[in-house]
ModelCIF file with pLDDT and N, C-alpha, C, O atoms, coordinates in Angstrom:
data_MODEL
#
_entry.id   MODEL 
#
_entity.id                         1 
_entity.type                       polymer 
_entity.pdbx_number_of_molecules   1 
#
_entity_poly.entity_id                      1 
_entity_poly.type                           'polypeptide(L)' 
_entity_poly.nstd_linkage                   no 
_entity_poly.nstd_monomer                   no 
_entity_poly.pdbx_seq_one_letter_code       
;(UNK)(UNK)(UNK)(UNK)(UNK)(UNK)(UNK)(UNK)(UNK)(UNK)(UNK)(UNK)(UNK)(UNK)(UNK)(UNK)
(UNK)(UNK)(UNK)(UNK)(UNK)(UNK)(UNK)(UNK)(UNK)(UNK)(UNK)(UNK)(UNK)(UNK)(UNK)
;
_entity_poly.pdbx_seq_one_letter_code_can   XXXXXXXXXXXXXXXXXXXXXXXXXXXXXXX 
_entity_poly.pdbx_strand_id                 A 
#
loop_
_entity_poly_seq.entity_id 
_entity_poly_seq.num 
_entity_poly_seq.mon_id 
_entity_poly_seq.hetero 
1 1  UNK n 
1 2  UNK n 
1 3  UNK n 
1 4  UNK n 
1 5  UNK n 
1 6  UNK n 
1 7  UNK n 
1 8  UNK n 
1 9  UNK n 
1 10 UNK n 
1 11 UNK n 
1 12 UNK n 
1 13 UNK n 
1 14 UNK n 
1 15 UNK n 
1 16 UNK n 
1 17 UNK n 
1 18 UNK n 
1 19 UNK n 
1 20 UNK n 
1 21 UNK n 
1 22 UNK n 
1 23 UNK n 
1 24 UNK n 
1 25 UNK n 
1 26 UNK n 
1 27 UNK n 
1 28 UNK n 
1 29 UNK n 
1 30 UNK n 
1 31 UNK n 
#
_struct_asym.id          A 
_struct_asym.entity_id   1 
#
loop_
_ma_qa_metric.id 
_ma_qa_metric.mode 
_ma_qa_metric.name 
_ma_qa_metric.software_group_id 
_ma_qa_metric.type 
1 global pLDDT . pLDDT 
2 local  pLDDT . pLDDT 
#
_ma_qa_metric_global.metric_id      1 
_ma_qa_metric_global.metric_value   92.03 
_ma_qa_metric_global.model_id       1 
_ma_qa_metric_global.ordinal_id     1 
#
loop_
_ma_qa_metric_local.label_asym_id 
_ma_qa_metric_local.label_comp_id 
_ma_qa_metric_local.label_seq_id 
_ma_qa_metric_local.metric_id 
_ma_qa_metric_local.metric_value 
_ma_qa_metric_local.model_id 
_ma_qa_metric_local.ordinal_id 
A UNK 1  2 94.00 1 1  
A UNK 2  2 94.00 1 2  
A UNK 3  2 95.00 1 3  
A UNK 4  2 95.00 1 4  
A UNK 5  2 94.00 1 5  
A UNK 6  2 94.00 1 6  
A UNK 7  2 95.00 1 7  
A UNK 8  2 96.00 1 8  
A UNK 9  2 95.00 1 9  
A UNK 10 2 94.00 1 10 
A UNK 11 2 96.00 1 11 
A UNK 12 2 97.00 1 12 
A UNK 13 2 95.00 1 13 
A UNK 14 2 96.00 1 14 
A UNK 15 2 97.00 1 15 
A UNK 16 2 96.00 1 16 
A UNK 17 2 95.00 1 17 
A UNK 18 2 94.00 1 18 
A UNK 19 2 94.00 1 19 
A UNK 20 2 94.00 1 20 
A UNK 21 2 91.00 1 21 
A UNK 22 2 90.00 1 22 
A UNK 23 2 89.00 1 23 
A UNK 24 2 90.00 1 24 
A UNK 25 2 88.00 1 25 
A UNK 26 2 87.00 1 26 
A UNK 27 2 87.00 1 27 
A UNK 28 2 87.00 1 28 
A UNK 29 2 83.00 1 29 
A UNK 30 2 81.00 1 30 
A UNK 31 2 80.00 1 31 
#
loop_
_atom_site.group_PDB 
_atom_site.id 
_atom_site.type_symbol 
_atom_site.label_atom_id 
_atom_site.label_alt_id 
_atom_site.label_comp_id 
_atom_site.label_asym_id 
_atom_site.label_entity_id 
_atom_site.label_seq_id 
_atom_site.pdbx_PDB_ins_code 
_atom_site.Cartn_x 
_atom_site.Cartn_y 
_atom_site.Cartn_z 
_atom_site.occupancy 
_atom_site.B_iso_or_equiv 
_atom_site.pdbx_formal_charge 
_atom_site.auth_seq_id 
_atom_site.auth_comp_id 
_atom_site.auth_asym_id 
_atom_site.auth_atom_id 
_atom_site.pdbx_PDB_model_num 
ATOM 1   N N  . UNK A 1 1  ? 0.802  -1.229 0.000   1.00 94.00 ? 1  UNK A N  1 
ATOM 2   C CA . UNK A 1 1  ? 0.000  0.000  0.000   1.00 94.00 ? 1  UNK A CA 1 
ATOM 3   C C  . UNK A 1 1  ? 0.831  1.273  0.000   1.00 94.00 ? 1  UNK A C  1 
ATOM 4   O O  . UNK A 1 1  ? 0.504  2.167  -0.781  1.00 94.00 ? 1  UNK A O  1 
ATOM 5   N N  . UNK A 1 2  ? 1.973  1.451  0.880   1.00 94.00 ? 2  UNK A N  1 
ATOM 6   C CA . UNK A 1 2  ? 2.919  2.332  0.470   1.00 94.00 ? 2  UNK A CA 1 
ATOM 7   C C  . UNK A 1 2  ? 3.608  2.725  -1.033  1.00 94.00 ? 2  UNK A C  1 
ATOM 8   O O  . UNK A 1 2  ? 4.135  3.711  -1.548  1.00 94.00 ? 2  UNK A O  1 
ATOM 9   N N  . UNK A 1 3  ? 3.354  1.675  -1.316  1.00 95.00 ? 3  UNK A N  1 
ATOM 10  C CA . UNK A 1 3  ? 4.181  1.861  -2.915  1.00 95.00 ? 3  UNK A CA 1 
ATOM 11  C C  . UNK A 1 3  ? 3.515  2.313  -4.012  1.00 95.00 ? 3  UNK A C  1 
ATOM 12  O O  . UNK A 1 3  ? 3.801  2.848  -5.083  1.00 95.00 ? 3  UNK A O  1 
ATOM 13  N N  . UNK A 1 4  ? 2.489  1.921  -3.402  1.00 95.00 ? 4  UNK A N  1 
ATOM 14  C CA . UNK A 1 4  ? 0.972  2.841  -4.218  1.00 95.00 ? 4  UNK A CA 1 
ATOM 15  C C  . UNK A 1 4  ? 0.904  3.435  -3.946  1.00 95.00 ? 4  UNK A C  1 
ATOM 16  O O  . UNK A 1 4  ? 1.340  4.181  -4.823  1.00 95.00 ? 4  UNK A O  1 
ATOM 17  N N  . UNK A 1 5  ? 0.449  4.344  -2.708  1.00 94.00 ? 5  UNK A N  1 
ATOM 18  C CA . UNK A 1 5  ? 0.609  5.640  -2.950  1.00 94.00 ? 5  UNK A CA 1 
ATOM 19  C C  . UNK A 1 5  ? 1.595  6.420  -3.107  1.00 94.00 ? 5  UNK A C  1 
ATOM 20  O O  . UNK A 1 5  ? 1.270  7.604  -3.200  1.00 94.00 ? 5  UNK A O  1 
ATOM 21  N N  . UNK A 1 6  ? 2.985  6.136  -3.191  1.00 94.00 ? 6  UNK A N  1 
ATOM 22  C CA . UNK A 1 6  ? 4.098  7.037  -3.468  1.00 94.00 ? 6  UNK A CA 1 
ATOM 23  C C  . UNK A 1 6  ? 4.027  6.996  -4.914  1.00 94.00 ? 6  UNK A C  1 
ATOM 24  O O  . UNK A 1 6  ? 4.233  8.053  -5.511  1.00 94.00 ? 6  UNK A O  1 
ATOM 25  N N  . UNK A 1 7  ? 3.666  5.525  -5.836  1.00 95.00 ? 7  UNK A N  1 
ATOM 26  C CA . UNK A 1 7  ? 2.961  5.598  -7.053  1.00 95.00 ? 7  UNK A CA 1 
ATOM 27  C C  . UNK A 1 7  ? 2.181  6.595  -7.803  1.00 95.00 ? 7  UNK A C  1 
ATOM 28  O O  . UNK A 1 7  ? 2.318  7.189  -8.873  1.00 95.00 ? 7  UNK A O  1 
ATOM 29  N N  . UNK A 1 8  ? 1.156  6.556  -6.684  1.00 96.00 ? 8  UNK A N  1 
ATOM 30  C CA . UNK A 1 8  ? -0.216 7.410  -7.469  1.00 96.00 ? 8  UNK A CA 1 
ATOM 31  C C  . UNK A 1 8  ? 0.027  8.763  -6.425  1.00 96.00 ? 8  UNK A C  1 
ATOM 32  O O  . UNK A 1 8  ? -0.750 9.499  -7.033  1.00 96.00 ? 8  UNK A O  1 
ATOM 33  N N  . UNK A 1 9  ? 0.431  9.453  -5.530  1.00 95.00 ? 9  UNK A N  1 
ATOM 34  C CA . UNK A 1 9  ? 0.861  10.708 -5.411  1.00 95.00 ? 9  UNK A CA 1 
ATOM 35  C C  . UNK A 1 9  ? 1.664  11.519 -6.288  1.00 95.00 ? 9  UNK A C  1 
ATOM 36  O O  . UNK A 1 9  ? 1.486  12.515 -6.988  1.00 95.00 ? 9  UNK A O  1 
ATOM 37  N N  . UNK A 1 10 ? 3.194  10.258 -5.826  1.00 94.00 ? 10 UNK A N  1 
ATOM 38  C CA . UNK A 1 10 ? 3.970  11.492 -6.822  1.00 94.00 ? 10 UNK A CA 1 
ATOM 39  C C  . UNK A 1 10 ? 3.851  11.880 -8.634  1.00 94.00 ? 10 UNK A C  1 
ATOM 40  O O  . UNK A 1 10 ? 4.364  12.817 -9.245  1.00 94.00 ? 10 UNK A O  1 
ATOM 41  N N  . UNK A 1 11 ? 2.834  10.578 -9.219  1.00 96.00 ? 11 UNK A N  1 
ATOM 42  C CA . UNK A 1 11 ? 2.630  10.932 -10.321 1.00 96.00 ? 11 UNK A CA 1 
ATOM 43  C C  . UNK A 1 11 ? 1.733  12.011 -10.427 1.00 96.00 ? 11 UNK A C  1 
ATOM 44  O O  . UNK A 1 11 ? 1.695  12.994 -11.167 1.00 96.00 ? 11 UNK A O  1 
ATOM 45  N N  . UNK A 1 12 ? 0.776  11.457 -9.203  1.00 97.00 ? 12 UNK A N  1 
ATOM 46  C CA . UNK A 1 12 ? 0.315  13.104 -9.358  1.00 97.00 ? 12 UNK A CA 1 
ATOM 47  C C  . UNK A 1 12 ? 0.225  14.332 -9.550  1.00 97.00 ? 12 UNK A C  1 
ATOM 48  O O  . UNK A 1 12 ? -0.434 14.927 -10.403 1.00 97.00 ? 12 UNK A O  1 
ATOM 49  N N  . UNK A 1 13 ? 1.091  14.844 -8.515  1.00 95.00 ? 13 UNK A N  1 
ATOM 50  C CA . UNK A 1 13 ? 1.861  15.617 -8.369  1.00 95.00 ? 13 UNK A CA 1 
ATOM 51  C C  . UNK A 1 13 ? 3.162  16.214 -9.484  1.00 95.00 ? 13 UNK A C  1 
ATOM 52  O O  . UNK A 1 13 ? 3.589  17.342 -9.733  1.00 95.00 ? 13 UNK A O  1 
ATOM 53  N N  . UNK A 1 14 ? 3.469  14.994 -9.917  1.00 96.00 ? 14 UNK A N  1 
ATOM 54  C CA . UNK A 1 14 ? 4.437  15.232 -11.419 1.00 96.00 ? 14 UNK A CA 1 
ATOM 55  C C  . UNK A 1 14 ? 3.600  15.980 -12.359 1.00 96.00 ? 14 UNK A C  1 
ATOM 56  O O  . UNK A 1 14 ? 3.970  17.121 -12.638 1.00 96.00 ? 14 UNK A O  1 
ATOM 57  N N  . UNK A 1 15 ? 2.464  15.492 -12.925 1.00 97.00 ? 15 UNK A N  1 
ATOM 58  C CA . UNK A 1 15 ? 1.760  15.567 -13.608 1.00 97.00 ? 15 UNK A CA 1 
ATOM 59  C C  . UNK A 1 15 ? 1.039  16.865 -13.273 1.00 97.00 ? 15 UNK A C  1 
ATOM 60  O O  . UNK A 1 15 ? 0.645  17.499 -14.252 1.00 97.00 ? 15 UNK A O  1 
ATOM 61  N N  . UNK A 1 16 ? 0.856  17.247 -12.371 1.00 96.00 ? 16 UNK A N  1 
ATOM 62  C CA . UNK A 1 16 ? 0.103  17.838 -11.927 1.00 96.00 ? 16 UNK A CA 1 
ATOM 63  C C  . UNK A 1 16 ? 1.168  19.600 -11.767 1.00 96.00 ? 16 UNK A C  1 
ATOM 64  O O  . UNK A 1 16 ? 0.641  20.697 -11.955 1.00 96.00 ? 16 UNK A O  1 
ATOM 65  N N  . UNK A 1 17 ? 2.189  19.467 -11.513 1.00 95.00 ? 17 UNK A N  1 
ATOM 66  C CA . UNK A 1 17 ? 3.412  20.795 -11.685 1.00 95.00 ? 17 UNK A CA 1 
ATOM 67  C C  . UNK A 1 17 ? 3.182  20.999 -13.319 1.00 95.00 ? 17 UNK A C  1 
ATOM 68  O O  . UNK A 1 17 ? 2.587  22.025 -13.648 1.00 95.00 ? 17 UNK A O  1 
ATOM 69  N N  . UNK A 1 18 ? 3.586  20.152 -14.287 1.00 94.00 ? 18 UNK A N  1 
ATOM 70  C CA . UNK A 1 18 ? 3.751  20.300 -15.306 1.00 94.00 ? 18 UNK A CA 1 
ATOM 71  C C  . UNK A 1 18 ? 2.637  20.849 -16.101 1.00 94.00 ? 18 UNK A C  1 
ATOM 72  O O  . UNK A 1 18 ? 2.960  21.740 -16.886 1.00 94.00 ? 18 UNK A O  1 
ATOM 73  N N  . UNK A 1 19 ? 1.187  20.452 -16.058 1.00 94.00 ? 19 UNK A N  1 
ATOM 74  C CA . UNK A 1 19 ? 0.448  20.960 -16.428 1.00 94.00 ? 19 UNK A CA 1 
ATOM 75  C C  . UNK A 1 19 ? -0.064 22.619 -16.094 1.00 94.00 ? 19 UNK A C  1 
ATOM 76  O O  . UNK A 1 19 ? -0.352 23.566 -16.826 1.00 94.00 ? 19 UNK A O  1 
ATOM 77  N N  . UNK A 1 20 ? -0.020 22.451 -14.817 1.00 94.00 ? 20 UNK A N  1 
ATOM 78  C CA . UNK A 1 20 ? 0.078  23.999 -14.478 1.00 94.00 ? 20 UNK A CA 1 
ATOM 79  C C  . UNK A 1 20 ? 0.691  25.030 -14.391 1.00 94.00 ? 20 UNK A C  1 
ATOM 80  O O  . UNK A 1 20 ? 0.229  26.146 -14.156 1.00 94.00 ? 20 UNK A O  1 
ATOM 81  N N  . UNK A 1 21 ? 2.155  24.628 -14.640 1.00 91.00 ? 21 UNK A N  1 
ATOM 82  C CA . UNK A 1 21 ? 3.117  25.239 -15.216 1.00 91.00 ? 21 UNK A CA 1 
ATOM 83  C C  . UNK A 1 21 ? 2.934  25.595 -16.386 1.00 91.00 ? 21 UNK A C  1 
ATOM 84  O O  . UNK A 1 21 ? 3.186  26.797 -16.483 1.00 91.00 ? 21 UNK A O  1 
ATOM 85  N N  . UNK A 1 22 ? 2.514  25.003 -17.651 1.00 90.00 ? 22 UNK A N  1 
ATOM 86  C CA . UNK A 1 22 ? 1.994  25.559 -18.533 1.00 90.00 ? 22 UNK A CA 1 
ATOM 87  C C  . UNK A 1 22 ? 0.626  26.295 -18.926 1.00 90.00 ? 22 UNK A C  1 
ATOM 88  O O  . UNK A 1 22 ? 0.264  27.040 -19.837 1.00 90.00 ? 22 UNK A O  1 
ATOM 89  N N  . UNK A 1 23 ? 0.001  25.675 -17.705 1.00 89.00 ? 23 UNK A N  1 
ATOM 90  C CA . UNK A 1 23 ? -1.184 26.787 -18.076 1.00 89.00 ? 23 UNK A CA 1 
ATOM 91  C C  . UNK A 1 23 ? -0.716 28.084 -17.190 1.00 89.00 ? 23 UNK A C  1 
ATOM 92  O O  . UNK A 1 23 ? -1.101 29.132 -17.709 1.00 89.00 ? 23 UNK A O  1 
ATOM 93  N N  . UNK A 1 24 ? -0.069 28.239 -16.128 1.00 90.00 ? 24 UNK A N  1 
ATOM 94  C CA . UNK A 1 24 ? 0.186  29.640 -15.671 1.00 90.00 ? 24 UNK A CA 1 
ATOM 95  C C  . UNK A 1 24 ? 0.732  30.373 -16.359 1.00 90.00 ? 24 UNK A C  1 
ATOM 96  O O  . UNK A 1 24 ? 0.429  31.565 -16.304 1.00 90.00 ? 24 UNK A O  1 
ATOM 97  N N  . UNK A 1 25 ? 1.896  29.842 -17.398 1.00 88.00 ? 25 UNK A N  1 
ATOM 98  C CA . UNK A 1 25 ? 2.756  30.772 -17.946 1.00 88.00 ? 25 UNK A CA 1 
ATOM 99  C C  . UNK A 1 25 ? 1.583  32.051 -18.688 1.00 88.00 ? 25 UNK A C  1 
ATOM 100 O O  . UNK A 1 25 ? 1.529  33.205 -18.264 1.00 88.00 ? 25 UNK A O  1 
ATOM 101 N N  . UNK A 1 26 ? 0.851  31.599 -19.674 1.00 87.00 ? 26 UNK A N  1 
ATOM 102 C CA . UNK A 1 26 ? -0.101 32.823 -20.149 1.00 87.00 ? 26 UNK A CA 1 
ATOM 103 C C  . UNK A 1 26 ? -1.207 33.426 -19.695 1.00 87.00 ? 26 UNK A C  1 
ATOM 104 O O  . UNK A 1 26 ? -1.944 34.342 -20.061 1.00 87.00 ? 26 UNK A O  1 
ATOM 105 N N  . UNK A 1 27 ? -1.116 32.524 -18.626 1.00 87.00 ? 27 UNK A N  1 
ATOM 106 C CA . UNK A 1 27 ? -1.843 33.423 -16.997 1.00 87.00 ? 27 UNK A CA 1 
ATOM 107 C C  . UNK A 1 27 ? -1.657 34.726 -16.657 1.00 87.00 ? 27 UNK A C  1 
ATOM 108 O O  . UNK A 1 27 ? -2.310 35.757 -16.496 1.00 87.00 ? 27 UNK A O  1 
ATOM 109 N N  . UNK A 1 28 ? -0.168 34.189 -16.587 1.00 87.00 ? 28 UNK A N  1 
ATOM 110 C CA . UNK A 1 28 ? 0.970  35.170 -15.499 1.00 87.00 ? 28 UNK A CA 1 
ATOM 111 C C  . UNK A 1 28 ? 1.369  36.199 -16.875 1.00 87.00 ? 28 UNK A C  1 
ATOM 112 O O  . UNK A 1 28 ? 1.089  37.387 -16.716 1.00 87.00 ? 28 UNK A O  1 
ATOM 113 N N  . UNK A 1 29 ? 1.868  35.886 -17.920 1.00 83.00 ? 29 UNK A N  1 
ATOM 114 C CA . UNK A 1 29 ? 3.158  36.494 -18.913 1.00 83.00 ? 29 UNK A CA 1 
ATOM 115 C C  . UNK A 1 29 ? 1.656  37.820 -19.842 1.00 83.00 ? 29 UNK A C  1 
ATOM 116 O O  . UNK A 1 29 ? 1.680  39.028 -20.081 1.00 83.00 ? 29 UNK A O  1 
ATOM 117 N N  . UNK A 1 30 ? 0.513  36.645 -20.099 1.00 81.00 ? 30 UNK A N  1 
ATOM 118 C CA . UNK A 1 30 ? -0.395 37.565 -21.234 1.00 81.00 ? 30 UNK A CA 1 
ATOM 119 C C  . UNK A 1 30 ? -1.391 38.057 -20.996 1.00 81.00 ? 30 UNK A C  1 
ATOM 120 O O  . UNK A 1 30 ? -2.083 37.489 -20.151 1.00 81.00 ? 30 UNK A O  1 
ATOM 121 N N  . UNK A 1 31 ? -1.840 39.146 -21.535 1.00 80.00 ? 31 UNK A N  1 
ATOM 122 C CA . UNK A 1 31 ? -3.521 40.248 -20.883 1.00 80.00 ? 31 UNK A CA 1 
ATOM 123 C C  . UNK A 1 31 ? -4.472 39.346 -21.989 1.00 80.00 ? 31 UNK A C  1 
ATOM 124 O O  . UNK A 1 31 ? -5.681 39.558 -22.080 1.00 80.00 ? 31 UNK A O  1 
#
């Protein structure tokens, strides 16, 4: 059960920086 969730968190979480990293950039950068 540990290995699953360090599984399914940190992909989460991977997944989850990266996408919003790209949606902030023309958040943050464009009017």
């Amino acid at each position: 059960p540990l290995i699953n969730s360090v599984i399914i968190s940190g992909s989460t979480a991977l997944l989850t920086v990266i996408v919003a990293g790209l949606a902030a950039y023309p958040l943050s950068r464009y009017q």
